[in-house]
C-alpha atoms as a PDB file:
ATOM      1  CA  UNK A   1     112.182  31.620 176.493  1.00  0.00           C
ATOM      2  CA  UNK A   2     115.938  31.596 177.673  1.00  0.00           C
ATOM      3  CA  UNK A   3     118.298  34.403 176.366  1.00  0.00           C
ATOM      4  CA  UNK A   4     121.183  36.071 177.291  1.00  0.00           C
ATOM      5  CA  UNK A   5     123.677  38.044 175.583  1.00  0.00           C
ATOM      6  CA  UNK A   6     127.038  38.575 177.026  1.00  0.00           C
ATOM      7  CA  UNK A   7     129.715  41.425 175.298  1.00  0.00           C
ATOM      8  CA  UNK A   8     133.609  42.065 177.733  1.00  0.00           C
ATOM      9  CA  UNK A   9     136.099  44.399 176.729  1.00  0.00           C
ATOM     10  CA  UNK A  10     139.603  42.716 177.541  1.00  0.00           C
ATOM     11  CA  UNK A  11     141.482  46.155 176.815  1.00  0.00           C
ATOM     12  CA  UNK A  12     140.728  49.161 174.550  1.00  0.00           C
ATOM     13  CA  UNK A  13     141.347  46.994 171.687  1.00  0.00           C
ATOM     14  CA  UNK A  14     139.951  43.390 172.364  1.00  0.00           C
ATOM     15  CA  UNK A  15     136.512  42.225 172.934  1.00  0.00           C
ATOM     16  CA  UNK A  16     134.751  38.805 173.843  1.00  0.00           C
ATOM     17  CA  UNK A  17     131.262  37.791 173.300  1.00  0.00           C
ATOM     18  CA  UNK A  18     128.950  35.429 173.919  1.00  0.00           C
ATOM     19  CA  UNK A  19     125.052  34.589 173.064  1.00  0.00           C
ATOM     20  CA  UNK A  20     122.894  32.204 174.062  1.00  0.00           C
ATOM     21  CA  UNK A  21     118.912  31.614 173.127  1.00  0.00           C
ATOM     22  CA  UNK A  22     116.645  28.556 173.781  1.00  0.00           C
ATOM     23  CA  UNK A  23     112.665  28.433 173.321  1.00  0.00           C
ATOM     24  CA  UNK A  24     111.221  25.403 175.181  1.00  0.00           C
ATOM     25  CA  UNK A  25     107.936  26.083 173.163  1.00  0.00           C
ATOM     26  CA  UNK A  26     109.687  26.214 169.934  1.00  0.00           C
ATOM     27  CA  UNK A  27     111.738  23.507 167.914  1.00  0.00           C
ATOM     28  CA  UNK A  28     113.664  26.334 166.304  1.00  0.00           C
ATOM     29  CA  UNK A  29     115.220  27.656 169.079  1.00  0.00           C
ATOM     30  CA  UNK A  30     118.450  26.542 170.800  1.00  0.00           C
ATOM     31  CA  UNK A  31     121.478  28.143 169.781  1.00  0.00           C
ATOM     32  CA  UNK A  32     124.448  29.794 171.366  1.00  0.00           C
ATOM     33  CA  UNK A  33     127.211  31.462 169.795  1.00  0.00           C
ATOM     34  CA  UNK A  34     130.633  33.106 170.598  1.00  0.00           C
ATOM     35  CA  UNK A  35     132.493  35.931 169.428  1.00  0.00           C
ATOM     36  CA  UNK A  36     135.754  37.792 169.446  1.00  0.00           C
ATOM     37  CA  UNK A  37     136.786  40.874 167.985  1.00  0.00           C
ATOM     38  CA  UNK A  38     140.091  42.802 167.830  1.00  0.00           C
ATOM     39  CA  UNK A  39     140.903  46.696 166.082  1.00  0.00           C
ATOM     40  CA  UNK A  40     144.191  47.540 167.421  1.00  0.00           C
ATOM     41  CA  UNK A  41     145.805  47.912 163.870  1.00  0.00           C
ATOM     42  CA  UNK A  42     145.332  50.933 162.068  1.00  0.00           C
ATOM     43  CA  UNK A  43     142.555  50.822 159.313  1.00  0.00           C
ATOM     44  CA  UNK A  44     142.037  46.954 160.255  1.00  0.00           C
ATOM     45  CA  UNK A  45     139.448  45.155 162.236  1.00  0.00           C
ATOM     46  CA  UNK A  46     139.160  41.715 162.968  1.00  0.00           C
ATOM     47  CA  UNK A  47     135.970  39.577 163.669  1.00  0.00           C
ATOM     48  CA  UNK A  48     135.144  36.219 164.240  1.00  0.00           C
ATOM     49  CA  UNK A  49     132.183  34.094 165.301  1.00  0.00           C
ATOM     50  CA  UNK A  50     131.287  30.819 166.147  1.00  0.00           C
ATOM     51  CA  UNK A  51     127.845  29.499 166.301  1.00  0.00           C
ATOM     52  CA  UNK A  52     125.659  26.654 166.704  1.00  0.00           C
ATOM     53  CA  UNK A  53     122.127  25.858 166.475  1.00  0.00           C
ATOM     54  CA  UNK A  54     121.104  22.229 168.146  1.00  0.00           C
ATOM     55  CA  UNK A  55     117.267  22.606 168.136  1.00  0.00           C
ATOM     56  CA  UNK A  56     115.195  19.915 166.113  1.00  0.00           C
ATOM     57  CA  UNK A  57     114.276  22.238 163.644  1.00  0.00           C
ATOM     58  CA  UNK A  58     117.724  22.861 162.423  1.00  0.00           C
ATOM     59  CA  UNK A  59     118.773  19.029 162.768  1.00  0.00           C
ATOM     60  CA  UNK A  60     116.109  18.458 160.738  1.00  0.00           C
ATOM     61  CA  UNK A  61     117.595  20.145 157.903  1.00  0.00           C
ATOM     62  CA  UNK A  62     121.173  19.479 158.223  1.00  0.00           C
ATOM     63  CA  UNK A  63     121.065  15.567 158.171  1.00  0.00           C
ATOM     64  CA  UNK A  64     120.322  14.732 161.832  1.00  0.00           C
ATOM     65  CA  UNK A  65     123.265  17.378 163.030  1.00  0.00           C
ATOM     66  CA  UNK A  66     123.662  20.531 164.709  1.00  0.00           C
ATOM     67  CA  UNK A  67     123.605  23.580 162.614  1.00  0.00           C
ATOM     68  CA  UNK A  68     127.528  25.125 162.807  1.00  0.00           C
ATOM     69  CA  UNK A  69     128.962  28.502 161.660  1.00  0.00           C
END
């Protein structure tokens, strides 16, 4: 099994991410995702994610494509 898991603060406020995960025994398994998140206004935090699964498994079940979030 691959994995890694990658997290950079750009300043105090910002912050980039990144994910990765593969399982050459497993047809569930091969997904990587990215991630940025930002607080630098008062009482507000904002979050986002993208992610995507392109193992078998998850083709299987989404019509013969990758698996996106």
């Amino acid at each position: 099994m691959k994995a890694a898991n990658l997290s950079y603060d750009l300043n105090k406020n910002a912050n980039l991410s990144a994910s990765y995960l593969e399982d050459k025994d497993s047809s569930m398994y091969k997904a990587y995702a990215a991630g940025f998140n930002y607080k630098g206004i008062k009482n507000i935090n904002v979050t986002s994610e993208y992610g995507k699964n392109e193992s078998d498994w998850a083709k299987s079940l989404n019509v013969g494509d990758s698996a996106k979030a």
